[in-house]
Protein backbone atom coordinates (compact mmCIF):
# COMPACT_ATOMS: atom_id res chain seq x y z
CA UNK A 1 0.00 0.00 0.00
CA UNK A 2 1.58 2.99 -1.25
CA UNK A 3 1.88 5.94 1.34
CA UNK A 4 0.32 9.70 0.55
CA UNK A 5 1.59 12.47 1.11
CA UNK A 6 0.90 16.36 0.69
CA UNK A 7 3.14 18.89 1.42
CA UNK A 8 2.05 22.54 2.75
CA UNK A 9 4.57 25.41 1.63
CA UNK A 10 5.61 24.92 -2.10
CA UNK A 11 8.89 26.66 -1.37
CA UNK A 12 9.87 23.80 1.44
CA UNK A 13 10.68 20.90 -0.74
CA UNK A 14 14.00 19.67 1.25
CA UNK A 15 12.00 16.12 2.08
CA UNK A 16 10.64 15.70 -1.67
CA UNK A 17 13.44 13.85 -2.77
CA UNK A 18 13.56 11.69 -0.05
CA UNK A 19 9.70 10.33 -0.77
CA UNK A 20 10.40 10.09 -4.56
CA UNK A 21 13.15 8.10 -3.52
CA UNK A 22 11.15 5.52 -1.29
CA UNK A 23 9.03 3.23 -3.43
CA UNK A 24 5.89 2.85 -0.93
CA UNK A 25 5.39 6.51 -1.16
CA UNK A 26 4.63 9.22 -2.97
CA UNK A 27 3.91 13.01 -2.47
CA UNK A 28 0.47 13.52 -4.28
CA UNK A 29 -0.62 16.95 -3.66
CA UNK A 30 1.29 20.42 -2.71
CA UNK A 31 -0.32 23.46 -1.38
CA UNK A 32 0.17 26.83 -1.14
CA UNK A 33 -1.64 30.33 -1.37
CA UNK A 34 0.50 31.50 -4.17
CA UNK A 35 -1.72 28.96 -6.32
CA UNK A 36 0.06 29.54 -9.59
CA UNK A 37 3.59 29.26 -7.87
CA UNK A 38 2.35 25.62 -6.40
CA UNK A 39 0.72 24.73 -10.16
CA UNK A 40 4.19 25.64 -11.72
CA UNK A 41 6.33 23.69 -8.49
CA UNK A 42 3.81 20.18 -8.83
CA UNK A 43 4.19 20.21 -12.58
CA UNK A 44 8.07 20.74 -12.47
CA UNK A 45 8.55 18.02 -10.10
CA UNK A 46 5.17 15.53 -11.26
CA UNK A 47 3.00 16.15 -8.36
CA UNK A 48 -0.48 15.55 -9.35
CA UNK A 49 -2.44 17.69 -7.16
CA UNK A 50 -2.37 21.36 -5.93
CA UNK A 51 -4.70 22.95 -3.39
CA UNK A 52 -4.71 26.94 -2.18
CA UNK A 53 -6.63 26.20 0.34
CA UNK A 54 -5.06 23.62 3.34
CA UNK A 55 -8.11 22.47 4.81
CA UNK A 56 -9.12 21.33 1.07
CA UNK A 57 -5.75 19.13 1.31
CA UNK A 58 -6.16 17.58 4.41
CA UNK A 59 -10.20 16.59 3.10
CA UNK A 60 -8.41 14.30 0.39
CA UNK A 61 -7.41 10.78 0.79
CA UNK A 62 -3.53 11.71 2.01
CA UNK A 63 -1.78 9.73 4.72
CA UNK A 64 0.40 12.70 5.89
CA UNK A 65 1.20 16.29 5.77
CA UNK A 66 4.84 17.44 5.58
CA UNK A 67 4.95 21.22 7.19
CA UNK A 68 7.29 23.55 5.65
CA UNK A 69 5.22 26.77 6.09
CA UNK A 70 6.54 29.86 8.20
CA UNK A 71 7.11 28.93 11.54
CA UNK A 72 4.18 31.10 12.83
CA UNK A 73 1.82 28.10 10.89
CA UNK A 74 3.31 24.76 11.99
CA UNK A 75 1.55 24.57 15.36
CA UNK A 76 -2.17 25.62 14.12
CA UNK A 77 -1.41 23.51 10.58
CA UNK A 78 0.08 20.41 12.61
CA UNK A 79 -3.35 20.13 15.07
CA UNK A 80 -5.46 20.72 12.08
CA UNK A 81 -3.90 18.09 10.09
CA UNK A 82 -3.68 15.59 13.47
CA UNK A 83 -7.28 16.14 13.60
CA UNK A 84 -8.10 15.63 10.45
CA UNK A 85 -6.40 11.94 10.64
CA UNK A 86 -2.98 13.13 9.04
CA UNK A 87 0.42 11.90 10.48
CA UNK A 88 2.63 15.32 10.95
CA UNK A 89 6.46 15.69 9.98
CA UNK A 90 7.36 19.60 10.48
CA UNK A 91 10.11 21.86 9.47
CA UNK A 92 11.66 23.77 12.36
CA UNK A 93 10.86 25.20 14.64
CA UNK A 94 8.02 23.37 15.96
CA UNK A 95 6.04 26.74 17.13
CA UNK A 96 6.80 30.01 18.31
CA UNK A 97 4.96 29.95 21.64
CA UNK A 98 4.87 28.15 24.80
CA UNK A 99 0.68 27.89 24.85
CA UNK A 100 1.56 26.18 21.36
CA UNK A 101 3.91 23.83 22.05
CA UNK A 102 1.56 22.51 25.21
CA UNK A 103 -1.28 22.55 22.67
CA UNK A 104 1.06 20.14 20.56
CA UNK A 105 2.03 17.49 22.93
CA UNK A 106 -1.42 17.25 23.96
CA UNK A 107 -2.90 16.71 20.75
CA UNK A 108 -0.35 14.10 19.95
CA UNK A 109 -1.05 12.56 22.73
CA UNK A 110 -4.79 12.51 22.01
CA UNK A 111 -4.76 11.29 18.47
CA UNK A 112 -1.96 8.44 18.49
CA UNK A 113 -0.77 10.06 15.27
CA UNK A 114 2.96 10.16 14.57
CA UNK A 115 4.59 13.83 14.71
CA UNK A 116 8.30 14.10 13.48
CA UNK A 117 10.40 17.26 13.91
CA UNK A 118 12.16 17.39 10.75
CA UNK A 119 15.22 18.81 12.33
CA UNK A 120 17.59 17.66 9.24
CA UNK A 121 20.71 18.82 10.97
CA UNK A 122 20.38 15.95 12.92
CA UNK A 123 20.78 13.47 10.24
CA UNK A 124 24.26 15.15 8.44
CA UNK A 125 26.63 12.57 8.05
CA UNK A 126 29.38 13.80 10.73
CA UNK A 127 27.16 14.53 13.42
CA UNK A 128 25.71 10.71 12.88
CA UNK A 129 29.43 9.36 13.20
CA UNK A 130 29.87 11.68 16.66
CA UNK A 131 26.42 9.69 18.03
CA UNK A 132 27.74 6.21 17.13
CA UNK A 133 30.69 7.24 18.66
CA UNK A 134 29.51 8.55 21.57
CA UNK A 135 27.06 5.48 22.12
CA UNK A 136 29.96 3.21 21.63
CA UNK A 137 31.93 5.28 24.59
CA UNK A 138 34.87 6.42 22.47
CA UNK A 139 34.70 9.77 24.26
CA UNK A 140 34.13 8.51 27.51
CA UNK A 141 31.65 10.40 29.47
CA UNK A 142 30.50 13.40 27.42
CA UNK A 143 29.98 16.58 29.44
CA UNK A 144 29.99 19.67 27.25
CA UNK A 145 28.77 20.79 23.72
CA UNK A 146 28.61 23.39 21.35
CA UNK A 147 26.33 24.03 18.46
CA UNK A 148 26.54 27.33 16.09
CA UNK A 149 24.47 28.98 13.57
CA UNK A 150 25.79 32.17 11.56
CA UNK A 151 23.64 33.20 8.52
CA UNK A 152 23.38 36.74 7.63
CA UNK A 153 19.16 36.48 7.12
CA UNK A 154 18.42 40.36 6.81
CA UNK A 155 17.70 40.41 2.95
CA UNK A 156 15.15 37.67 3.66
CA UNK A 157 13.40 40.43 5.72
CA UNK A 158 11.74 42.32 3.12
CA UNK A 159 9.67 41.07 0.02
CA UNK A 160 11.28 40.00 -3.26
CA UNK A 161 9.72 38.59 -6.66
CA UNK A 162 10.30 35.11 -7.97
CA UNK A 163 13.45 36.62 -9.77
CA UNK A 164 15.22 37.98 -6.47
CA UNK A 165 15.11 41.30 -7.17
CA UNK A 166 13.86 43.94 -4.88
CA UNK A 167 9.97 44.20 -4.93
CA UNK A 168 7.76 46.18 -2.61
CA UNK A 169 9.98 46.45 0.14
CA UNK A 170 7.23 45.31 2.88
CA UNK A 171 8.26 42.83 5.62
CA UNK A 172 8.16 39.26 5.80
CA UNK A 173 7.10 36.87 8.60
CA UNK A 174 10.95 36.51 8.97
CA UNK A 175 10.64 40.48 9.88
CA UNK A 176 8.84 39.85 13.32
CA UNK A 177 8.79 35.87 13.89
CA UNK A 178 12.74 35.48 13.58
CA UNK A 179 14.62 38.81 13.40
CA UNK A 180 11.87 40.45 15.24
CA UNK A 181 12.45 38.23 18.41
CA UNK A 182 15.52 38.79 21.10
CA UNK A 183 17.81 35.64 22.28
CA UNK A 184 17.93 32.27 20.72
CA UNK A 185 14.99 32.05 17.84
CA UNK A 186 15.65 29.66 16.06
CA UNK A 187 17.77 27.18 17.80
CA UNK A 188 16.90 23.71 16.96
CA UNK A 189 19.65 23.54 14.21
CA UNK A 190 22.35 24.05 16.28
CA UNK A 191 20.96 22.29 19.77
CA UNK A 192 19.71 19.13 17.95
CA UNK A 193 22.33 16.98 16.62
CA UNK A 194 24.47 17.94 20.39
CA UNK A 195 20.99 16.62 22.28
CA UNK A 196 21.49 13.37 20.47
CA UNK A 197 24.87 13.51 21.80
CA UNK A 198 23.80 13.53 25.15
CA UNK A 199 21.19 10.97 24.86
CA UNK A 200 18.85 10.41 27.99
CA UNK A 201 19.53 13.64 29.24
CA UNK A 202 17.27 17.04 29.21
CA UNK A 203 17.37 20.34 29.52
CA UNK A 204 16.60 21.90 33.04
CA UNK A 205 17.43 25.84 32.74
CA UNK A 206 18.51 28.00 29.87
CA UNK A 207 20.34 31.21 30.00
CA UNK A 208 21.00 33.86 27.40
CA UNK A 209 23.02 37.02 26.59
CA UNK A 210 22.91 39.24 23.43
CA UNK A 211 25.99 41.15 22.30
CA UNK A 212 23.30 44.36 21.75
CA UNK A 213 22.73 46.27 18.49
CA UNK A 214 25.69 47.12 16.40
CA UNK A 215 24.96 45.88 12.64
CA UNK A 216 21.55 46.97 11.84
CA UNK A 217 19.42 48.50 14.35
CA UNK A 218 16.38 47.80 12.24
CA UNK A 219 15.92 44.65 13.82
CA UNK A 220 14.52 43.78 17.30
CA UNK A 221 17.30 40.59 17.26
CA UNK A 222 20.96 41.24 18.40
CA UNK A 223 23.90 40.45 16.58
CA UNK A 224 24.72 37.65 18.64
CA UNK A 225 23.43 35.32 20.97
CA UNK A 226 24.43 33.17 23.36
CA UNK A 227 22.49 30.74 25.50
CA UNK A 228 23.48 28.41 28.20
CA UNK A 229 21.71 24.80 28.64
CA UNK A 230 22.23 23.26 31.87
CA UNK A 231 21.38 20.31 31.04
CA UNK A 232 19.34 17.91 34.46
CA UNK A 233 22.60 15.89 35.03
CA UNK A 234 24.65 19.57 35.28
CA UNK A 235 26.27 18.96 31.91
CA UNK A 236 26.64 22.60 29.53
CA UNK A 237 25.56 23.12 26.05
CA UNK A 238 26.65 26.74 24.92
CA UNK A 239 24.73 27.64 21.47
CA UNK A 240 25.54 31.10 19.40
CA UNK A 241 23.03 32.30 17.42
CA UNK A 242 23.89 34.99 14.56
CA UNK A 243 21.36 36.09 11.68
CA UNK A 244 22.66 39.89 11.69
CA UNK A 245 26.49 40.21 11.48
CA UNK A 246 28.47 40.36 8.11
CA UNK A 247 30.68 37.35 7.67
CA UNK A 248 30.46 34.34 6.18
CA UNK A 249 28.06 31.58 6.43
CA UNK A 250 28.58 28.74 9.17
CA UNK A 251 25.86 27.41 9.80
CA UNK A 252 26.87 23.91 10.97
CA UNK A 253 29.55 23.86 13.60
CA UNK A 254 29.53 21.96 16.60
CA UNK A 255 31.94 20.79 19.34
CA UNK A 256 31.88 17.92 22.06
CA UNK A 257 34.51 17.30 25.06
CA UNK A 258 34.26 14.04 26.97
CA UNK A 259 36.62 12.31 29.57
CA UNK A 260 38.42 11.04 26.92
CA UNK A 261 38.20 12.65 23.45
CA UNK A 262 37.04 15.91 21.78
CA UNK A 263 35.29 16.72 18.19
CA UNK A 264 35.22 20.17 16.53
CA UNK A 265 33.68 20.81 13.48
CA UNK A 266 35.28 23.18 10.32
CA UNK A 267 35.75 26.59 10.84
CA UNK A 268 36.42 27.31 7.34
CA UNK A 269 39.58 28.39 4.92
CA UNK A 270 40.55 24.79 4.65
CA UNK A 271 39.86 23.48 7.79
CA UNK A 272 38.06 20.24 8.46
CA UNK A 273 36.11 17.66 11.18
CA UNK A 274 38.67 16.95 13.51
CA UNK A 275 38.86 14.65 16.29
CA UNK A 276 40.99 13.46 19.23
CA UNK A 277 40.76 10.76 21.63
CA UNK A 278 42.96 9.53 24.35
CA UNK A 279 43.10 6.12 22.82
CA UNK A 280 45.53 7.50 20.25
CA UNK A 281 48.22 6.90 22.72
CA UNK A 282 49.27 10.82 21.66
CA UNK A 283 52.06 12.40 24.44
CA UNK A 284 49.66 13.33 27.14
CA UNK A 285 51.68 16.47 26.76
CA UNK A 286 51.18 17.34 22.74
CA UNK A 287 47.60 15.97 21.34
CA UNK A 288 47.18 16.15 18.25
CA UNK A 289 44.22 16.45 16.10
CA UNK A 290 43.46 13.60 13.50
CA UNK A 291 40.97 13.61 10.56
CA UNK A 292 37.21 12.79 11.71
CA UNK A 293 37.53 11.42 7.97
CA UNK A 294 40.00 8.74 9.61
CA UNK A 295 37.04 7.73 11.65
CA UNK A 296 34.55 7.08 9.08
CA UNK A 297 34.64 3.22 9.53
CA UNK A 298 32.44 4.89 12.40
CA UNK A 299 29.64 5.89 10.17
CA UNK A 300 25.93 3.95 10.60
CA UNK A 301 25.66 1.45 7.72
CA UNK A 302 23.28 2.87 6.11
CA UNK A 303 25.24 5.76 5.56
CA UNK A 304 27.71 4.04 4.31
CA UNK A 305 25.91 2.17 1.80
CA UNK A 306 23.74 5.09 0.75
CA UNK A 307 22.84 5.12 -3.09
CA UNK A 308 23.20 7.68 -5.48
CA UNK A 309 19.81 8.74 -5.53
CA UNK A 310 19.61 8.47 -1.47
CA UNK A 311 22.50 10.80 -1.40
CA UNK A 312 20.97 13.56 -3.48
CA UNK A 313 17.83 13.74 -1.59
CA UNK A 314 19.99 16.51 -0.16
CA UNK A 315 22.33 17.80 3.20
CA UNK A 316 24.09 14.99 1.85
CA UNK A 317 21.57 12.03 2.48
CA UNK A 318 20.36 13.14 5.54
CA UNK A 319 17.30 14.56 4.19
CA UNK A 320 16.68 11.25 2.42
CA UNK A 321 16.90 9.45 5.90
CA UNK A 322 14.79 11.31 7.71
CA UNK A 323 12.26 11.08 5.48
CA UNK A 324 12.61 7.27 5.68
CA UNK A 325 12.83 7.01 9.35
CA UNK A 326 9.24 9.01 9.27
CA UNK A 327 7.88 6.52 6.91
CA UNK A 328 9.43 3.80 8.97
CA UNK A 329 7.25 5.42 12.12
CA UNK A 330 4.00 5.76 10.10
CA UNK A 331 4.60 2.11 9.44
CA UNK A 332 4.83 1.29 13.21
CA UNK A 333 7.99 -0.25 12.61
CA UNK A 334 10.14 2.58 14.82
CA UNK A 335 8.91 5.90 16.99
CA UNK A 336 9.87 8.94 15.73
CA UNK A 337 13.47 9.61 15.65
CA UNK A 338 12.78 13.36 17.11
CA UNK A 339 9.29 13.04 18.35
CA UNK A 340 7.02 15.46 19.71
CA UNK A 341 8.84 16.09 22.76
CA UNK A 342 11.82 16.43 21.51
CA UNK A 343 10.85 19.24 19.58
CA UNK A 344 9.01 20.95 22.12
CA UNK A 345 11.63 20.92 24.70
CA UNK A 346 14.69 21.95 21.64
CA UNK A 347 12.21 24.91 20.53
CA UNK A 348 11.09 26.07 24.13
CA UNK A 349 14.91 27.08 24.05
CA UNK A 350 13.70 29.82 21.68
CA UNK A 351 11.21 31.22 24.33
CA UNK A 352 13.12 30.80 27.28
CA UNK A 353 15.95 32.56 25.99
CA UNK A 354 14.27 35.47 24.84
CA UNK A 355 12.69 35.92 28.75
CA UNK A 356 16.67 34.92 30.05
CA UNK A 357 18.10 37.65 27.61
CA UNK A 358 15.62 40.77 28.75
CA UNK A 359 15.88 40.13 32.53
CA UNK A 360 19.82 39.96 32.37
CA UNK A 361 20.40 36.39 31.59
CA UNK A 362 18.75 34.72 34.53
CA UNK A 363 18.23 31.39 34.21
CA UNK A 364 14.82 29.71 33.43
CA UNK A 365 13.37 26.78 34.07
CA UNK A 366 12.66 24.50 31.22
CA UNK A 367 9.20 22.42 31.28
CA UNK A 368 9.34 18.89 31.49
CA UNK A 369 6.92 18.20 28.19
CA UNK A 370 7.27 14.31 28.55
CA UNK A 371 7.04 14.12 32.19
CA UNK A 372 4.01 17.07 32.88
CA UNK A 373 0.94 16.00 33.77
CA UNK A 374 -2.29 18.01 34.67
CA UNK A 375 -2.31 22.05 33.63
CA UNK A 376 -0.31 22.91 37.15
CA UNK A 377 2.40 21.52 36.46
CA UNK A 378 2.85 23.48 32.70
CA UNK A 379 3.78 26.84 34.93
CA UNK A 380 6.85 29.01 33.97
CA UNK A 381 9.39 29.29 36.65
CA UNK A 382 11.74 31.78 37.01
């Protein structure tokens, strides 16, 4: 039985590949309120269906909705869709509100639907080999992590036509929901892949300080961010968060220090994933970095064995993976890789920092989304 699936957001294709590339499935229908953009984006890429209207979508025969919408829609279009019968994967961040994200769990939890996070970073190659390696113990006891985004975002701010040129000049959602927000707004990128690093663990308190307003003071958001996750057992994740300053892109850097052995990603001009461990027998007085690339016997199989078509699904396979690890769930044959609480707790990080940045970086409390039960225990605490 072949799996359907519709896709809200015609300009948030990153999973389409990774359907077309799974034989049980296939995405039938796109949707999008730029109706002509989604009946030029379906014929391109042989999607027979196109909707405007996204509760027309969700009344067809479809198995599941992909989300890839502006962030302000994922909560309202995920309980819509869950309601309407649809399994949920969603592009990040799972909402932009605290209400929301309690509204989310609690629908899951009410339909028995499957809800993915579609957090791709997650599923790059690299940060894959770190998890087996850390699961295998080759860094001992892991107890600090870094994760970094730095993408200069402001010409996303404003409208453009199809061709990239300068339209109207009016703001976009990115305007207020992302660059109009203080502290860490869109954090799941960097947080997610060093969460899977310190598996069984969660977040209790998050702290946040902005470097102020030096690059363009049209924007509510800081240059730079930086949030603090102390994480239940005491461990510290440090994420930097940087959508305003001119320099080049990084937008996938991460670190990890253990007991024994350290990772740090590329900084760029050159530079590559690096690794060290004390079982390199190195003078405990000059370590020296290896290759991560010496290390790729490390990889999951499936990564290694990835076909050409699996590899071009895009962020070099990982977005084919993902996809299949969501069909895998529909299927019953797996949970969700990042489920529903997963990607409340990584986006509550968003919220939390933006209360810990205006009131001097004091630390908040973060929810417990899988353990809460009744509506008292759901209270901020400061």
């Amino acid at each position: 039985m072949t799996i359907k699936v519709g896709i809200v957001g015609a300009r948030g294709l990153s999973t389409l590949r990774g359907f077309q590339a799974i034989e049980d499935t296939e995405v039938v229908a796109l949707c999008d309120l730029d109706e002509a953009y989604a009946k030029e984006t379906a014929a391109k890429h042989g999607i027979p269906h196109t909707y405007r209207v996204f509760e027309d979508m969700l009344a067809s025969d479809i198995d599941a909705v992909v989300i890839a919408t502006p962030m302000q829609l994922h909560v309202p279009q995920a309980i819509a869709a869950l309601h309407a019968g649809k399994h949920v994967m969603s592009e990040v961040t799972a909402g932009v509100t605290l209400d929301e994200l309690w509204w989310l769990k609690e629908t899951v939890e009410q339909t028995g639907l499957v809800y993915m996070l579609a957090e791709n970073y997650c599923y790059i190659p690299e940060n894959q080999l770190i998890a087996n390696m850390v699961k295998q113990g080759l860094f001992g006891d892991v107890y600090f992590g870094e994760g970094e985004y730095m993408h200069d975002i402001r010409h996303l701010a404003f409208r453009v036509n199809r061709a990239g040129a300068a339209s109207d000049g009016k703001p976009t959602w990115r305007n207020y929901w992302q660059l109009g927000k203080r502290g860490a707004f869109y954090p799941t990128h960097s947080l997610g892949p060093v969460m899977q690093w310190f598996a069984g663990d969660r977040i209790r308190s998050v702290s946040c300080f902005g470097s102020g307003w030096h690059t363009d003071k049209r924007f509510r958001q800081e240059d730079t961010s930086i949030t603090l996750c102390q994480m239940e057992s005491g461990k510290l994740i440090k994420l930097r968060i940087d959508c305003i300053s001119q320099r080049p892109h990084n937008m996938s850097y991460y670190t990890l220090q253990g007991t024994k052995g350290a990772f740090e990603a590329p900084r760029g001009l050159g530079d590559t994933h690096k690794i060290w461990l004390d079982s390199m027998g190195d003078d405990p007085e000059r370590p020296k970095w290896r290759p991560l690339s010496d290390y790729y016997d490390y990889l999951p199989d499936r990564y290694k064995h990835a076909s050409d078509a699996q590899k071009a699904a895009g962020h070099w396979g990982g977005d084919f993976f993902i996809v299949q690890d969501f069909v895998d769930a529909m299927k019953g044959e797996r949970p969700p890789a990042i489920d529903v609480y997963d990607a409340c707790e990584w986006t509550a990080v968003a919220m939390l920092s933006e209360l810990s940045v205006m009131n001097g970086g004091r630390a908040v409390d973060m929810p417990d989304f899988r353990g809460a039960g009744g509506y008292g225990q759901q209270a901020l605490r400061l």
